[in-house]
C-alpha atoms as a PDB file:
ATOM      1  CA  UNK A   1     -34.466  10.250 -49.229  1.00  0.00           C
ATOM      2  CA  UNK A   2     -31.481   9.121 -51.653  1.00  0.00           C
ATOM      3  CA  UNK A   3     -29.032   6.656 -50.719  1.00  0.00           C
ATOM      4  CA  UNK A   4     -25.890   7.538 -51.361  1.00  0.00           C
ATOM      5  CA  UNK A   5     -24.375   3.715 -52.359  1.00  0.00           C
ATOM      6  CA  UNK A   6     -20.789   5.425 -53.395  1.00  0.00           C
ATOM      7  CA  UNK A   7     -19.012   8.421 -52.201  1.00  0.00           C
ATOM      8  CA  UNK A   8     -14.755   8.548 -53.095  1.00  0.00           C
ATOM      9  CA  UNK A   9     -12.530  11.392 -53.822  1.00  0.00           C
ATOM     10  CA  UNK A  10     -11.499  11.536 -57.518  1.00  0.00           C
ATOM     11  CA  UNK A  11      -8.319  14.622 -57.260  1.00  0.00           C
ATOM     12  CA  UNK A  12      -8.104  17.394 -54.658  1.00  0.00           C
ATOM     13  CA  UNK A  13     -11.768  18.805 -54.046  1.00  0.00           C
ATOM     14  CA  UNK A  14     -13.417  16.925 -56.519  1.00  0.00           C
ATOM     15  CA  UNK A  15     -15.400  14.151 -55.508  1.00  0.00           C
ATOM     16  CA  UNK A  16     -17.562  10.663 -57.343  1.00  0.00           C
ATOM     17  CA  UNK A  17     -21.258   9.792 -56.038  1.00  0.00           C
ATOM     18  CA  UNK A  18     -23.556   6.943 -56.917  1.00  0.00           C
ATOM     19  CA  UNK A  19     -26.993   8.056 -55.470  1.00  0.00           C
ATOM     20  CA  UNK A  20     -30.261   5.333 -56.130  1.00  0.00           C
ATOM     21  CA  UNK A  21     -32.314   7.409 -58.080  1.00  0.00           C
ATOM     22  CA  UNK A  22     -34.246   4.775 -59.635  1.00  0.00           C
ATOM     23  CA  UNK A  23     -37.227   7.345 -61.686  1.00  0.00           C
ATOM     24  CA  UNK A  24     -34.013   9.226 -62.684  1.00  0.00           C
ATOM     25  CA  UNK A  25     -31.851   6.724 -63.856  1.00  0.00           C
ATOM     26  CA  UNK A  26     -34.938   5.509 -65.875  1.00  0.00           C
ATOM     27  CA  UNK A  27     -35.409   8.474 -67.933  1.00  0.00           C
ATOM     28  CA  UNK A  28     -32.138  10.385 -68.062  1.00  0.00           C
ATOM     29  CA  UNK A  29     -30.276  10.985 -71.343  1.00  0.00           C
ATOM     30  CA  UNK A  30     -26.829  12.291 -72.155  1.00  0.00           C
ATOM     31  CA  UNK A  31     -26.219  16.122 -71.432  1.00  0.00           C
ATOM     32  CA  UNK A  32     -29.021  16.616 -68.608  1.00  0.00           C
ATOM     33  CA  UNK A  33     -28.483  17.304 -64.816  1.00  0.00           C
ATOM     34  CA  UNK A  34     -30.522  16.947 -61.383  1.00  0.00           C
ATOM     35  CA  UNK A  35     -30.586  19.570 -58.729  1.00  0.00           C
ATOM     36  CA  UNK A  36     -29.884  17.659 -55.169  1.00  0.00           C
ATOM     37  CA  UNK A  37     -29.808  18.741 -51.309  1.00  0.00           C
ATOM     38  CA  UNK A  38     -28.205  17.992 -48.735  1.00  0.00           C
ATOM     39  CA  UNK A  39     -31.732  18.609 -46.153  1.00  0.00           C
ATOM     40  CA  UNK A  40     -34.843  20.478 -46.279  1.00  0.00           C
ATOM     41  CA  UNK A  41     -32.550  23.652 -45.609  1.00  0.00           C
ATOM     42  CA  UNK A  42     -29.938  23.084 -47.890  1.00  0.00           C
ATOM     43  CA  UNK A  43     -29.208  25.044 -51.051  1.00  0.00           C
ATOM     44  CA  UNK A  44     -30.267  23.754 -54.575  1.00  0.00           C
ATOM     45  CA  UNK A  45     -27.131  22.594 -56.299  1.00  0.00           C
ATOM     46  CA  UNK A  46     -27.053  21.575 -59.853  1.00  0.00           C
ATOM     47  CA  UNK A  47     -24.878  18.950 -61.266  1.00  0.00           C
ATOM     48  CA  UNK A  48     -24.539  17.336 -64.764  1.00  0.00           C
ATOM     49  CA  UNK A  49     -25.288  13.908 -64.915  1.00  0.00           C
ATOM     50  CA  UNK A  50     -21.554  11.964 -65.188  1.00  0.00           C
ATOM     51  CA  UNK A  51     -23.719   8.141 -65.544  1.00  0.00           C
ATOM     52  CA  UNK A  52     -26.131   6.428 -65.291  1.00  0.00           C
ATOM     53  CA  UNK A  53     -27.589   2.887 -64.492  1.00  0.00           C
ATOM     54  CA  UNK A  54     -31.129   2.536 -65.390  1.00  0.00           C
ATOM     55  CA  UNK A  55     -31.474  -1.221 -64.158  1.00  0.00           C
ATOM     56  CA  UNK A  56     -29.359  -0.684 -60.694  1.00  0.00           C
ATOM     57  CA  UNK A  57     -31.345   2.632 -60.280  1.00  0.00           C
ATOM     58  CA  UNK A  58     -28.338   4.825 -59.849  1.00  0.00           C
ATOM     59  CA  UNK A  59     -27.016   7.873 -60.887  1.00  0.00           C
ATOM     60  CA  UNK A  60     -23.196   8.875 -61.097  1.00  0.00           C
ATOM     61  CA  UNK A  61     -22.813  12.661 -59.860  1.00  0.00           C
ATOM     62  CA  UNK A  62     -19.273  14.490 -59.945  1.00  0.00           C
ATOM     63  CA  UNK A  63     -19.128  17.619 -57.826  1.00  0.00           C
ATOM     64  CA  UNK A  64     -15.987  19.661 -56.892  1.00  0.00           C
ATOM     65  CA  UNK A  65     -15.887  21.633 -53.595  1.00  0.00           C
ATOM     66  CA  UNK A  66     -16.178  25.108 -54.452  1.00  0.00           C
ATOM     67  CA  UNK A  67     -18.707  26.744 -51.921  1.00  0.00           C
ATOM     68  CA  UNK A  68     -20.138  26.004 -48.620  1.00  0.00           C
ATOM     69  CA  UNK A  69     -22.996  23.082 -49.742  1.00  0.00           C
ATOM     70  CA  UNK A  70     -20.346  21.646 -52.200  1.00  0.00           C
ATOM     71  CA  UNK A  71     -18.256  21.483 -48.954  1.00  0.00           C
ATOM     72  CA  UNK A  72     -20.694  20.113 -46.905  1.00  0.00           C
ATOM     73  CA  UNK A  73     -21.189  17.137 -49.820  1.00  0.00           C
ATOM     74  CA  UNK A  74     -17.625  16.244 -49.272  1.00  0.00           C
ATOM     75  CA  UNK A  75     -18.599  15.115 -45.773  1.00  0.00           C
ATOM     76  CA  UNK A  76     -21.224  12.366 -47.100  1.00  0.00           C
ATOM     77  CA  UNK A  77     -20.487   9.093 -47.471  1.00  0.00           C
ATOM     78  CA  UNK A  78     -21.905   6.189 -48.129  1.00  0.00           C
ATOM     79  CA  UNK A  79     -25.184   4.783 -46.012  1.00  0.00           C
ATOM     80  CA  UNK A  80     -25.899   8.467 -45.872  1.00  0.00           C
ATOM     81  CA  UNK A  81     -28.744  10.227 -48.034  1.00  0.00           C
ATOM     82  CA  UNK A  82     -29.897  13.199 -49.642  1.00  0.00           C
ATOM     83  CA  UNK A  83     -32.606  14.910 -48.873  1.00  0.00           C
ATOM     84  CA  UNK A  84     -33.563  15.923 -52.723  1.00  0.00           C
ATOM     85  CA  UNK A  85     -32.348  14.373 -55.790  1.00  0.00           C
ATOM     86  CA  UNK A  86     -34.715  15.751 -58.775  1.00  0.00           C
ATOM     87  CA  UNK A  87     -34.271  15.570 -62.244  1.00  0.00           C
ATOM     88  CA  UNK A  88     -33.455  14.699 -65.332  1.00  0.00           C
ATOM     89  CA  UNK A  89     -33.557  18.303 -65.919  1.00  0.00           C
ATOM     90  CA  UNK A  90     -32.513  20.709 -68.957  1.00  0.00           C
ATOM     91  CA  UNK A  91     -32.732  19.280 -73.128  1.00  0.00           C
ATOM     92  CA  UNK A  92     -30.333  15.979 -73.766  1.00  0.00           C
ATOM     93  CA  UNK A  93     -27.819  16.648 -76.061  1.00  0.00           C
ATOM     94  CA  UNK A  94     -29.508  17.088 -79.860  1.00  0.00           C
ATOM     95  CA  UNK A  95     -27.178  13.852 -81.415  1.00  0.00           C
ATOM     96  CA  UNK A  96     -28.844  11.831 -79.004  1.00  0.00           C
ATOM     97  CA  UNK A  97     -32.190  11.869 -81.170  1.00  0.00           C
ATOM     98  CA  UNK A  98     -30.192  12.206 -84.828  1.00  0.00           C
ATOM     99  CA  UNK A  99     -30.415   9.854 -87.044  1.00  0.00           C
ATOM    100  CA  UNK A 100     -27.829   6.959 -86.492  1.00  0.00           C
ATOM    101  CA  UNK A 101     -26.979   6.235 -89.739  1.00  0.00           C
ATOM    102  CA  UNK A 102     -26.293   9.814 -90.572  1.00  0.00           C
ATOM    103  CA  UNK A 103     -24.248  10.263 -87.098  1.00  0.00           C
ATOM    104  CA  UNK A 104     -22.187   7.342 -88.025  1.00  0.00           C
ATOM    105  CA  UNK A 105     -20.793   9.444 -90.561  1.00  0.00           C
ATOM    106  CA  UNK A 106     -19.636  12.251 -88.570  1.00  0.00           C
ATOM    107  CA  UNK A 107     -16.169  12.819 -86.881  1.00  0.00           C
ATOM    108  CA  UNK A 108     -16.586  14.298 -83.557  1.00  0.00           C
ATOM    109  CA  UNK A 109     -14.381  15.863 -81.047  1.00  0.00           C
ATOM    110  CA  UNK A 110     -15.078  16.158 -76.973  1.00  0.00           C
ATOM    111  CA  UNK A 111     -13.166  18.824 -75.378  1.00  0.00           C
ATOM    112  CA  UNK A 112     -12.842  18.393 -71.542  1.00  0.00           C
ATOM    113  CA  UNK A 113     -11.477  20.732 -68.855  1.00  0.00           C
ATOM    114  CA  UNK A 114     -11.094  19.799 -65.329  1.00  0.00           C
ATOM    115  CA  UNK A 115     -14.788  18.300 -64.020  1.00  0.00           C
ATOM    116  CA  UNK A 116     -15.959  18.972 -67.482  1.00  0.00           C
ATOM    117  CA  UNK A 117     -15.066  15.130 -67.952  1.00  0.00           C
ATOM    118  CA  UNK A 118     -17.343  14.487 -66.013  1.00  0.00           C
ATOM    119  CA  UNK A 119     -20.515  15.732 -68.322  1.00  0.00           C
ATOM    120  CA  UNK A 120     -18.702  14.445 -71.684  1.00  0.00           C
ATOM    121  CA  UNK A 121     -18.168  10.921 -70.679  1.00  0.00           C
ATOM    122  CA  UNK A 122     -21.728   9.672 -70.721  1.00  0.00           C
ATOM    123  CA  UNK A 123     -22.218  11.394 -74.083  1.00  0.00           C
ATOM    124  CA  UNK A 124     -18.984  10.105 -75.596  1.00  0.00           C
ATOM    125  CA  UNK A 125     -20.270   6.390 -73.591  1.00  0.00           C
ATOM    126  CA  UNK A 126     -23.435   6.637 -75.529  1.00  0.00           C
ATOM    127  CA  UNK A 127     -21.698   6.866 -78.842  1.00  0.00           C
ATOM    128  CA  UNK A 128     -19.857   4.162 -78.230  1.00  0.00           C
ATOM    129  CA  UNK A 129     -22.971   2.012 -77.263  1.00  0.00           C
ATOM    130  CA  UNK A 130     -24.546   2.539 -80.792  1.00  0.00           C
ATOM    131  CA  UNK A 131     -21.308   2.283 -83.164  1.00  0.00           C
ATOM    132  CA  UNK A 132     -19.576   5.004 -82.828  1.00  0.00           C
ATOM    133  CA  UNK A 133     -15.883   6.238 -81.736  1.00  0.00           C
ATOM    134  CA  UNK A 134     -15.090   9.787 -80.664  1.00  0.00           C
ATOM    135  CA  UNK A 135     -12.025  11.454 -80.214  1.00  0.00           C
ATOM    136  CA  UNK A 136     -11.273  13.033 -76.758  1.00  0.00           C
ATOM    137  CA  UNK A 137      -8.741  15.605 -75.622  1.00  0.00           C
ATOM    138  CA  UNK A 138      -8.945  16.255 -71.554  1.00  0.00           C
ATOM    139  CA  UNK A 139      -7.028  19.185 -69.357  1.00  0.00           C
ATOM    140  CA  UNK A 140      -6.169  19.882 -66.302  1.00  0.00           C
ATOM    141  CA  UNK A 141      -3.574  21.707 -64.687  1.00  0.00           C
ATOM    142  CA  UNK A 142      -1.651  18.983 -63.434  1.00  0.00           C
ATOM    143  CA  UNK A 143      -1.395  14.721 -64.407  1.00  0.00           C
ATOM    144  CA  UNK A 144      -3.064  14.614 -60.475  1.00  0.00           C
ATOM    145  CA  UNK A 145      -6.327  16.637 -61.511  1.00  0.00           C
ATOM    146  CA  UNK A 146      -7.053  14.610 -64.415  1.00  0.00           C
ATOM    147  CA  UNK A 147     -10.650  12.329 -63.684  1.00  0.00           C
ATOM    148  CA  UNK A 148     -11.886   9.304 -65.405  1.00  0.00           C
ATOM    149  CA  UNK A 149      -9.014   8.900 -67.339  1.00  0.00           C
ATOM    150  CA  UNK A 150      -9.396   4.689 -67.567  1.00  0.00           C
ATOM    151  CA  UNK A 151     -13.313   4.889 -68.193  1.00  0.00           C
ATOM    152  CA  UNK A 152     -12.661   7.976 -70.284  1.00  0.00           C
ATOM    153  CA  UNK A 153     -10.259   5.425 -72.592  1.00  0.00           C
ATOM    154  CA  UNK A 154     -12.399   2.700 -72.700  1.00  0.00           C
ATOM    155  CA  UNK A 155     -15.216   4.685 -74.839  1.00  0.00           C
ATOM    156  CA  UNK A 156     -13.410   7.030 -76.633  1.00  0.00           C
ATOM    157  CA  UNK A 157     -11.307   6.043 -79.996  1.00  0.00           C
ATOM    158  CA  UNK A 158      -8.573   8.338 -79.294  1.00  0.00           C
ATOM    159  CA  UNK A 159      -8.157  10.080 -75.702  1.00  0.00           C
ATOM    160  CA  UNK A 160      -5.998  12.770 -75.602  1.00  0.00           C
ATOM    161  CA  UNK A 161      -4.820  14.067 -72.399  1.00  0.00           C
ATOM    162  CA  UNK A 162      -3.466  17.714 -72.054  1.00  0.00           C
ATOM    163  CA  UNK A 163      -1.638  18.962 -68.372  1.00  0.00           C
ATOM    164  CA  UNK A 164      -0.634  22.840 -68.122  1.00  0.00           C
ATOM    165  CA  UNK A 165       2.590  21.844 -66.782  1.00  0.00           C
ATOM    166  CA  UNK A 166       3.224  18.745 -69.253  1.00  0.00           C
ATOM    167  CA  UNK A 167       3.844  16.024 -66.074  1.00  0.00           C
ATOM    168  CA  UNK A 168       1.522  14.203 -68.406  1.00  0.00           C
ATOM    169  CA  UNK A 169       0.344  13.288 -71.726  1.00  0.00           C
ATOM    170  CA  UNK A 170       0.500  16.900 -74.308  1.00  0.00           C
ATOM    171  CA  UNK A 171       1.920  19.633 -72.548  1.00  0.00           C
ATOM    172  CA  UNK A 172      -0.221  22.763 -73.100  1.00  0.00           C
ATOM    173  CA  UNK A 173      -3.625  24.066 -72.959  1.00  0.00           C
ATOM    174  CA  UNK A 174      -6.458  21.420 -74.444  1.00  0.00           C
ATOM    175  CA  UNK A 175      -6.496  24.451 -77.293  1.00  0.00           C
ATOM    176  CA  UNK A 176      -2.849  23.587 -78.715  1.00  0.00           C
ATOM    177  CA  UNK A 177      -4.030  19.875 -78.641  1.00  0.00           C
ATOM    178  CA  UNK A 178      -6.934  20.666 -81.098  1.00  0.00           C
ATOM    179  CA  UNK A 179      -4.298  22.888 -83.519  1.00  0.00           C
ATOM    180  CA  UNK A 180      -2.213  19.980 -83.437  1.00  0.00           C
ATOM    181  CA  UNK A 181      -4.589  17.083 -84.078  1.00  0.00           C
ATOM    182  CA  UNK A 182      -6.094  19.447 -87.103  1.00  0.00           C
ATOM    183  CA  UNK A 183      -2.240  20.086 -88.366  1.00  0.00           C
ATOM    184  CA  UNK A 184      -2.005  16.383 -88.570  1.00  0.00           C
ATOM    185  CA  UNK A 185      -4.549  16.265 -91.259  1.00  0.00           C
ATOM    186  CA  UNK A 186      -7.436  15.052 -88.566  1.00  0.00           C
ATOM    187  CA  UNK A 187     -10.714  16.285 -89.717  1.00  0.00           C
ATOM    188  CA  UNK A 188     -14.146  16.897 -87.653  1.00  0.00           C
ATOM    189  CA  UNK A 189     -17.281  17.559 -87.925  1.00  0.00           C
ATOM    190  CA  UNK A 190     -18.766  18.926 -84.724  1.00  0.00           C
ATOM    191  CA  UNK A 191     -16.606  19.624 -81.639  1.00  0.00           C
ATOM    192  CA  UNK A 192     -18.442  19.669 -78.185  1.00  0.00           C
ATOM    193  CA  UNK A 193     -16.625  21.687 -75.511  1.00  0.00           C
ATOM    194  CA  UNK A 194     -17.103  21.186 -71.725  1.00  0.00           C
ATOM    195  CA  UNK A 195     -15.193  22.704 -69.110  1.00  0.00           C
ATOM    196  CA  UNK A 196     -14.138  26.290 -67.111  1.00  0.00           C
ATOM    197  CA  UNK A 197     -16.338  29.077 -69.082  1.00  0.00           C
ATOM    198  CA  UNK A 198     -12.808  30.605 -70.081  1.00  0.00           C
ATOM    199  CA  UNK A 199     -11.785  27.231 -71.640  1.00  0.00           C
ATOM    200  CA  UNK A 200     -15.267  26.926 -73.624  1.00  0.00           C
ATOM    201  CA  UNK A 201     -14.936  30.634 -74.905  1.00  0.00           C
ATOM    202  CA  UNK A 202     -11.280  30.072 -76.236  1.00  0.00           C
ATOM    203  CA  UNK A 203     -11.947  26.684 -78.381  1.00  0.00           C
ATOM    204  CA  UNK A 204     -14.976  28.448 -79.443  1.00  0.00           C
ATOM    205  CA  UNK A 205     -12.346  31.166 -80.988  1.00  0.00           C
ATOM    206  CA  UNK A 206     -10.329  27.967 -82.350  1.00  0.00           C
ATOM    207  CA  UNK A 207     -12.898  26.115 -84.056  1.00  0.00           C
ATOM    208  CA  UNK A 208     -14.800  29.407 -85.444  1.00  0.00           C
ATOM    209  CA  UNK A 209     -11.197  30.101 -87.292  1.00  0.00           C
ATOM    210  CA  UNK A 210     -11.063  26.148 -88.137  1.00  0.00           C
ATOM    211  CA  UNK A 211     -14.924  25.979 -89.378  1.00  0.00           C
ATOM    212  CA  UNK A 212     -15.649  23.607 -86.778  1.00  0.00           C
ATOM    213  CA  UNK A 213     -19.291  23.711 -85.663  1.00  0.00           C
ATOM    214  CA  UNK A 214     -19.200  23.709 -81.727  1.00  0.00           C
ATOM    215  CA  UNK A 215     -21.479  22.500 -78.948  1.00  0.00           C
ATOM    216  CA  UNK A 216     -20.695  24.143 -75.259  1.00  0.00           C
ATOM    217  CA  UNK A 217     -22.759  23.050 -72.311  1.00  0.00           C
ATOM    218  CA  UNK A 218     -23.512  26.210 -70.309  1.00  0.00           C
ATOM    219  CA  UNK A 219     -24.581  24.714 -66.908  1.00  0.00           C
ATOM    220  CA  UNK A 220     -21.352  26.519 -64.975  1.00  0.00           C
ATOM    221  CA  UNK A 221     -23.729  29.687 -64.606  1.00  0.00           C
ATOM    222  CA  UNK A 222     -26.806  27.488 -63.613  1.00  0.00           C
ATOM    223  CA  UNK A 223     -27.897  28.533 -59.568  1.00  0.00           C
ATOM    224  CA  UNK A 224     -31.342  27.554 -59.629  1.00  0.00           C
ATOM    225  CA  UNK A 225     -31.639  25.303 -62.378  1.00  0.00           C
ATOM    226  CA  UNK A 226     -35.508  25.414 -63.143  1.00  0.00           C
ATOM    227  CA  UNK A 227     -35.333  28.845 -65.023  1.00  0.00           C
ATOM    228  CA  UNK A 228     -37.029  30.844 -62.072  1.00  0.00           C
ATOM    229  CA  UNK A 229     -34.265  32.872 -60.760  1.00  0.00           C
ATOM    230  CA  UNK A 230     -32.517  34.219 -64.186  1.00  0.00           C
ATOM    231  CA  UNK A 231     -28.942  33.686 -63.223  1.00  0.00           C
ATOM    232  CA  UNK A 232     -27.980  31.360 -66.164  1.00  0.00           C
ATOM    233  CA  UNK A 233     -29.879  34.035 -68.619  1.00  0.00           C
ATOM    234  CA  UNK A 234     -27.199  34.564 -71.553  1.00  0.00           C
ATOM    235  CA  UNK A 235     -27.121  35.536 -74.975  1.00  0.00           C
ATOM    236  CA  UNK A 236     -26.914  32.709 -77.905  1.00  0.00           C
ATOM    237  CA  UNK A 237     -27.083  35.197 -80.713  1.00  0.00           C
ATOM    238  CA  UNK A 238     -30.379  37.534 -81.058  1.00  0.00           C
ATOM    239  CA  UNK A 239     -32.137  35.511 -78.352  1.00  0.00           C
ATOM    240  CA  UNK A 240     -32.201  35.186 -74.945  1.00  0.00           C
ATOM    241  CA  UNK A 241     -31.778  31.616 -73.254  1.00  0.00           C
ATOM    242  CA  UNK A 242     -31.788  30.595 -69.803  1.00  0.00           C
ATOM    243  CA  UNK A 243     -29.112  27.918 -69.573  1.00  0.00           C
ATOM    244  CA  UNK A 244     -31.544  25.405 -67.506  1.00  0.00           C
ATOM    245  CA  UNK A 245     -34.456  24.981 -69.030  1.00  0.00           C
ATOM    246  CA  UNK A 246     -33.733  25.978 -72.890  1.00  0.00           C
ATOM    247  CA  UNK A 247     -29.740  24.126 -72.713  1.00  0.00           C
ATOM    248  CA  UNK A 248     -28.003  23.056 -70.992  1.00  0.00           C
ATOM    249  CA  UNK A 249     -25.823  23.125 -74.475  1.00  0.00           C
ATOM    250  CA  UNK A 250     -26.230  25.321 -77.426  1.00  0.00           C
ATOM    251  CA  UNK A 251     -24.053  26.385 -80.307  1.00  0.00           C
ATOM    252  CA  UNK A 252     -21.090  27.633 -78.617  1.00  0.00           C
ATOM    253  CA  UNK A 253     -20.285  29.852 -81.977  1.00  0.00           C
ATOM    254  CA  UNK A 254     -23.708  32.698 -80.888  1.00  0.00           C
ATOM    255  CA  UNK A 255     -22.867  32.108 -77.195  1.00  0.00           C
ATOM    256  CA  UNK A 256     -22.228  35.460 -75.651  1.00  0.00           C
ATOM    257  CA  UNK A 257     -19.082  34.440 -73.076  1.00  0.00           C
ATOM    258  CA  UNK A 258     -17.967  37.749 -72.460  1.00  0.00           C
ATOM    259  CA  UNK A 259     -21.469  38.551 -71.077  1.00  0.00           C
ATOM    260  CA  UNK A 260     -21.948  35.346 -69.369  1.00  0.00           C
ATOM    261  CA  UNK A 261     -18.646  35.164 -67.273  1.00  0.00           C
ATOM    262  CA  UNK A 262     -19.792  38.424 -66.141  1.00  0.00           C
ATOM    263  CA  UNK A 263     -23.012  37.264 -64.473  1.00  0.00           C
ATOM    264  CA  UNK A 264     -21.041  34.419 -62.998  1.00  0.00           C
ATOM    265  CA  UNK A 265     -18.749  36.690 -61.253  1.00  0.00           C
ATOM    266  CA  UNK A 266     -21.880  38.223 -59.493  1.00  0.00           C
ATOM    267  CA  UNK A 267     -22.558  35.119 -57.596  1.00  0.00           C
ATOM    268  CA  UNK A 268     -18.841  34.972 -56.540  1.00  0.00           C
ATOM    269  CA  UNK A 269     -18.397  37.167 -53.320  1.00  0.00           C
ATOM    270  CA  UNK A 270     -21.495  35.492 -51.422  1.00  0.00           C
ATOM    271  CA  UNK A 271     -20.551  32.172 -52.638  1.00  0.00           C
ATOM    272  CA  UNK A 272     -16.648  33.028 -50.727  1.00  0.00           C
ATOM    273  CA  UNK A 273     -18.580  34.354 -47.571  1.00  0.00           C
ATOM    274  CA  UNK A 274     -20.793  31.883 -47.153  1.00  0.00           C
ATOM    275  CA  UNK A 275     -17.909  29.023 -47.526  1.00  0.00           C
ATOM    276  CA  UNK A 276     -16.068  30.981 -44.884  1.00  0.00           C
ATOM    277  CA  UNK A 277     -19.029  31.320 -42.116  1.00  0.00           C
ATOM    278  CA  UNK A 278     -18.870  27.267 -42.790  1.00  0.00           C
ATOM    279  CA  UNK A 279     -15.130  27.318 -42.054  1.00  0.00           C
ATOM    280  CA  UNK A 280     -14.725  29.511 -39.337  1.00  0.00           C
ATOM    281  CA  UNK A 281     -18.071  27.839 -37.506  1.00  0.00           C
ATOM    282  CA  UNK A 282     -18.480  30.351 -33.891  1.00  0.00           C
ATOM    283  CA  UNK A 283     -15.551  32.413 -34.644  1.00  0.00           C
ATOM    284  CA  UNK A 284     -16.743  33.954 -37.715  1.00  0.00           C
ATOM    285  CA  UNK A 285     -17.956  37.534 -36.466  1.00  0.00           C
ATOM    286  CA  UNK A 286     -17.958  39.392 -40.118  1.00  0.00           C
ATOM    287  CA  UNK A 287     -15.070  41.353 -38.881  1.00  0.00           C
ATOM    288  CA  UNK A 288     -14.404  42.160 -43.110  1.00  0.00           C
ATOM    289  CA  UNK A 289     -17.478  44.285 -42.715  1.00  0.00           C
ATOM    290  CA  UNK A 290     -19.144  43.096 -45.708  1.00  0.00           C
ATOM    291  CA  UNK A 291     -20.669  39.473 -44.655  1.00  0.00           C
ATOM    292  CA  UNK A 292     -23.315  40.813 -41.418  1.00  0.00           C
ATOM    293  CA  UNK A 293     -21.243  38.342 -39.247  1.00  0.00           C
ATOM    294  CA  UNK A 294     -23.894  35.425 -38.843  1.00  0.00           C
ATOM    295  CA  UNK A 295     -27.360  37.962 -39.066  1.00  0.00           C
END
């Protein structure tokens, strides 16, 4: 079992967890996940890896509530345990093994959306640790669903934050915030976008038209995360990947989005029933004629 030493809620559904995972927090790197459950029943859910604390034996996990397991997580606190907590899983993310001098020279850009944060802060941390500042725009839709904004500031060298409905920091999508940055004469190297797969696809159309080489992290389509069932299986060019085992990130410029948010989609309408058996508990009797009641 895995202690759960943490458990608060960040924004609406989306929720911070320190878990002892002391092998884990040993040999994790930035950019890899773990797959956890709840019990011996419980569905395989992977996250992305927001920290890590290799002496205290803990690792940071941010989930938000969008299914019945995630649902179920928001009901843990701390003292309680899960049942499975197994990674590091997928590649760390390739600047981790570059050479430092040679990264030292590069100007990077982290692009966030909503839990995406979550992911890019332990990358953008690890910069930090060996020399190195990074410039950081995060989005959300409101000044409310922005996450790790003070931890976010105290690693990056500039931190950017972006709401839809401007009640904070740029007003506008996380896109505008990159045109404007660029406009002011800011020049970068490598961007690496995180977030919603519709918010990776459009700074991928950006920084293509800027010449920006881009990272993405693909683990929104992950379901099994050990490459067995095929649901994070995407194009990244000519080849075929499987998000889990071969990413999770790869060079968002080959990454077929179009194709991918597709396959997402497919996992959608049991992921909906499913939350609502959870809801309605007895009363649920499959009355939409789709769901098999509780067969």
């Amino acid at each position: 079992m895995y202690k759960i030493v943490k458990a608060e809620k960040l924004a609406d559904k989306i929720y911070l967890m320190d878990v002892e995972a002391p092998r884990v927090a040993r040999h994790c790197e930035p950019g890899q996940f773990v797959i956890v459950k709840i019990d011996e029943k419980g569905e395989r859910i992977p996250l992305t890896i927001c920290d890590y604390d290799s002496e205290a034996g803990t690792i940071t996990i941010v989930f938000q509530s969008v299914g019945a397991s995630t649902e179920k997580m928001t009901n843990l606190k701390a003292g309680d345990a899960f049942r499975d907590f197994t990674g590091p899983l997928g590649c760390p993310s390739e600047f981790v093994h570059e050479d430092l001098d040679s990264l030292k020279n590069k100007k990077m850009l982290f692009v966030a959306g909503g839990v995406g944060a979550a992911p890019v802060y332990p990358q953008v941390k690890w910069l930090k640790e060996h020399g190195i500042d990074a410039d950081v725009i995060v989005g959300a839709k409101t000044k409310d669903m922005l996450i790790l904004e003070e931890e976010m500031k105290a690693v990056s060298g500039n931190y950017y934050p972006c709401t839809d409905d401007g009640s904070y920091g740029h007003s506008g999508m996380v896109t505008t915030m990159v045109e404007e940055l660029v406009n002011e004469g800011k020049k970068y190297d490598v961007c690496v976008a995180i977030g919603p797969m519709i918010m990776m696809k459009f700074v991928c159309l950006l920084t293509k038209k800027l010449e920006i080489p881009t990272i993405v992290s693909m683990n929104p389509i992950m379901v099994d995360g050990t490459g067995m069932c095929g649901a994070c299986r995407l194009h990244v060019g000519d080849e075929i990947k499987f998000a889990c085992v071969d990413g999770p990130e790869f060079d968002g410029h080959l990454v077929n989005f179009d194709e991918a948010m597709k396959r997402q989609q497919m996992y959608k309408t049991q992921e909906g029933r499913a939350l609502l058996k959870l809801q309605e508990g007895d009363t649920h009797h499959g009355g939409c004629g789709h769901c098999g009641g509780d067969n």
